[in-house]
Protein backbone atom coordinates (compact mmCIF):
# COMPACT_ATOMS: atom_id res chain seq x y z
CA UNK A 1 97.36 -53.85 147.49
CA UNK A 2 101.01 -53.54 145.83
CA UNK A 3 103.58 -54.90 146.73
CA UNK A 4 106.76 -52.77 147.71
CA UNK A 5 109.70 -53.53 145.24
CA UNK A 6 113.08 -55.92 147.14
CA UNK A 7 114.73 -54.24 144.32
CA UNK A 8 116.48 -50.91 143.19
CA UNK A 9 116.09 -50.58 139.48
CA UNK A 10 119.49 -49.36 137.63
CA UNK A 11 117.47 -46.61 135.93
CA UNK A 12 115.65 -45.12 138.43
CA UNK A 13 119.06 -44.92 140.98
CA UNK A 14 120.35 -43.00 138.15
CA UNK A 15 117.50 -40.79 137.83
CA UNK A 16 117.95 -39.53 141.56
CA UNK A 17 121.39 -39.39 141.27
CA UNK A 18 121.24 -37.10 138.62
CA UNK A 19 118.30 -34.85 139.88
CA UNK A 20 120.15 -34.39 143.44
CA UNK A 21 123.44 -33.87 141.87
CA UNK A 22 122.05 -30.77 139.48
CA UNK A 23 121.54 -29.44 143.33
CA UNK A 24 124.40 -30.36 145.43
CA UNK A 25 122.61 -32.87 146.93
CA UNK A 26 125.26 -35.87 147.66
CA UNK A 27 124.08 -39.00 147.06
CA UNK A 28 125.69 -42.42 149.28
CA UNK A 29 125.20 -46.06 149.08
CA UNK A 30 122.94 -48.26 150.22
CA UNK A 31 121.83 -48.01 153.86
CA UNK A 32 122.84 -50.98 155.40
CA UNK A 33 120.52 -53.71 156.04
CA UNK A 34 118.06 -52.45 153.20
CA UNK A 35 117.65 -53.18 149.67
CA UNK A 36 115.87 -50.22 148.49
CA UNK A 37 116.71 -47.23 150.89
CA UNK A 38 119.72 -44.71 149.72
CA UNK A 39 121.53 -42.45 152.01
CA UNK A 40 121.75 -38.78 150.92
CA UNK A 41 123.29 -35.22 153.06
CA UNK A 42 122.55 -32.06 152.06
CA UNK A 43 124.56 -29.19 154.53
CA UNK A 44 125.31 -31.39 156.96
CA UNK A 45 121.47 -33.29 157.35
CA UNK A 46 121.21 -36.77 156.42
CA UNK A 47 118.30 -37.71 154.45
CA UNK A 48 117.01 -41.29 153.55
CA UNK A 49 115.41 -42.19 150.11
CA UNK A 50 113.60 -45.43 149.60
CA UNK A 51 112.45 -46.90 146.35
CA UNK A 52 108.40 -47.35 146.60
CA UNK A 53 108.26 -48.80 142.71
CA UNK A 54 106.42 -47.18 139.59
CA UNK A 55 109.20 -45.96 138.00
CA UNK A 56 109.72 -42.63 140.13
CA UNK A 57 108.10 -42.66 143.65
CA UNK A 58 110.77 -42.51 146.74
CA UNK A 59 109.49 -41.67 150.36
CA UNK A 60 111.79 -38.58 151.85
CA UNK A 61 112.90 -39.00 155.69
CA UNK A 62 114.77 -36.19 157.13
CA UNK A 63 114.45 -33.32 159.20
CA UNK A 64 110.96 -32.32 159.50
CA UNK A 65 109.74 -35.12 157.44
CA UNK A 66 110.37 -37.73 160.37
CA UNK A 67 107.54 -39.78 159.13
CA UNK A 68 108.53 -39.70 155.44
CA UNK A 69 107.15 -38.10 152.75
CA UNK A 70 106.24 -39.56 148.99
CA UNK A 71 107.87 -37.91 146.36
CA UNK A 72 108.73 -37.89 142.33
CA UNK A 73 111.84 -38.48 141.35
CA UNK A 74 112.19 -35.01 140.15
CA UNK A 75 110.67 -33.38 143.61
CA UNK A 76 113.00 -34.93 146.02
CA UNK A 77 115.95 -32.78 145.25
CA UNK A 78 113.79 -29.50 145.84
CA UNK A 79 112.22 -31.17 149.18
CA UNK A 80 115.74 -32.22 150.48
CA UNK A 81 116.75 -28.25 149.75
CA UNK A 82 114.14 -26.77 150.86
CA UNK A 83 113.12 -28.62 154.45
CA UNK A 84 116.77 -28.70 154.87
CA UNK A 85 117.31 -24.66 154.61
CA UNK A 86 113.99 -24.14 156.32
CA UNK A 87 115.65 -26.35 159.48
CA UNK A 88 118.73 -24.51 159.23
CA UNK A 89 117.28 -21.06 159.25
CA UNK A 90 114.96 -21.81 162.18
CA UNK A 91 116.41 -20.15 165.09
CA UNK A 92 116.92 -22.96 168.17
CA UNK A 93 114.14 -22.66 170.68
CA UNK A 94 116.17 -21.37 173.96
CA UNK A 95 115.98 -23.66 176.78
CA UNK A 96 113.54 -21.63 179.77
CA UNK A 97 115.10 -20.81 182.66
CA UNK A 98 113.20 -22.95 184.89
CA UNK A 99 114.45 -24.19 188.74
CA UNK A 100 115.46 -27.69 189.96
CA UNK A 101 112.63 -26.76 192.90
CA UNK A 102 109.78 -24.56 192.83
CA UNK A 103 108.59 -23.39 196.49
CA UNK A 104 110.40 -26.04 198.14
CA UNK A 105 108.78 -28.96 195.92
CA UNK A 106 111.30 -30.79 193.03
CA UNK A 107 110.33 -29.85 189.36
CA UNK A 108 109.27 -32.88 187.27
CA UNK A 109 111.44 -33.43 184.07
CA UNK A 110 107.94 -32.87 181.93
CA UNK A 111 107.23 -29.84 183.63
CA UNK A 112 111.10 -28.26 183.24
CA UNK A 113 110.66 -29.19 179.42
CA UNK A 114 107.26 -27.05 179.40
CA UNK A 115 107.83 -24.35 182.08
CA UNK A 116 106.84 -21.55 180.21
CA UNK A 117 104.14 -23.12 178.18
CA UNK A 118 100.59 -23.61 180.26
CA UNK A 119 101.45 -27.15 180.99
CA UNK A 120 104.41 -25.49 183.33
CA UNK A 121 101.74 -22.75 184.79
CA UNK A 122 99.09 -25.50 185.36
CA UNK A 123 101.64 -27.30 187.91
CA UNK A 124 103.06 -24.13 189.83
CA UNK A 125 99.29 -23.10 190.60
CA UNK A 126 98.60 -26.34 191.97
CA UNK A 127 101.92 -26.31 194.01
CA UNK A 128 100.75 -23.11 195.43
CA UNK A 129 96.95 -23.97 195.99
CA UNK A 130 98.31 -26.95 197.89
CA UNK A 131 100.27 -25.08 199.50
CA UNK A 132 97.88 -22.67 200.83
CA UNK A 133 95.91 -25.62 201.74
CA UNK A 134 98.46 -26.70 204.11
């Protein structure tokens, strides 16, 4: 097993630098507290590069690559563009329209976050089975 690098090597900074700079990516410091993780915003999304070693290999957190994702040197500039335009131009998923009480009985927070999805139809039929129960 390797060993991850305590380290950011001169050369390979310079390397991103230069490959997110050819696309407007801007490139910041250091992230504090780390040693090897760099700070970059592309339209307004922050995205964070850490060194993994070998010369070129950096893992890519940002929007819709929560988890991180291992890149090249010369692929981060062109994942940081495009997941960053893809978020952008995804329309925001409207908020349903769902009430505080649903045939007299409160609406849990889980359920108002997933009214209109099965989870949300699952709970009003058993509200009105157990209702017609009663």
């Amino acid at each position: 097993m390797s060993v991850l690098p305590r380290t950011l090597p001169t050369a390979a900074h310079q390397q991103l630098a230069e490959a997110l700079a050819a696309v407007g990516v801007d490139l910041g410091g250091i992230k504090p507290g780390t040693r090897v993780t760099l700070v970059a915003t592309y339209k307004g999304a922050t995205w964070e590069l850490t060194y993994l070693g070998h010369g070129s290999v950096w893992r890519a957190t940002g929007p819709g690559h929560e988890r991180g994702t291992g890149v090249f040197t010369n692929e981060a500039a062109d994942l940081i563009v495009s997941a960053t335009d893809l978020s952008l131009d995804a329309p925001p998923r409207p908020q349903p329209a769902a009430p505080r009480t649903y045939s007299g009985v409160v609406v849990p927070r889980l359920v108002l976050q997933h009214w209109d999805e099965p989870l949300g139809d699952g709970w009003r039929l058993g509200v009105r089975t157990t209702l017609a129960a009663c």
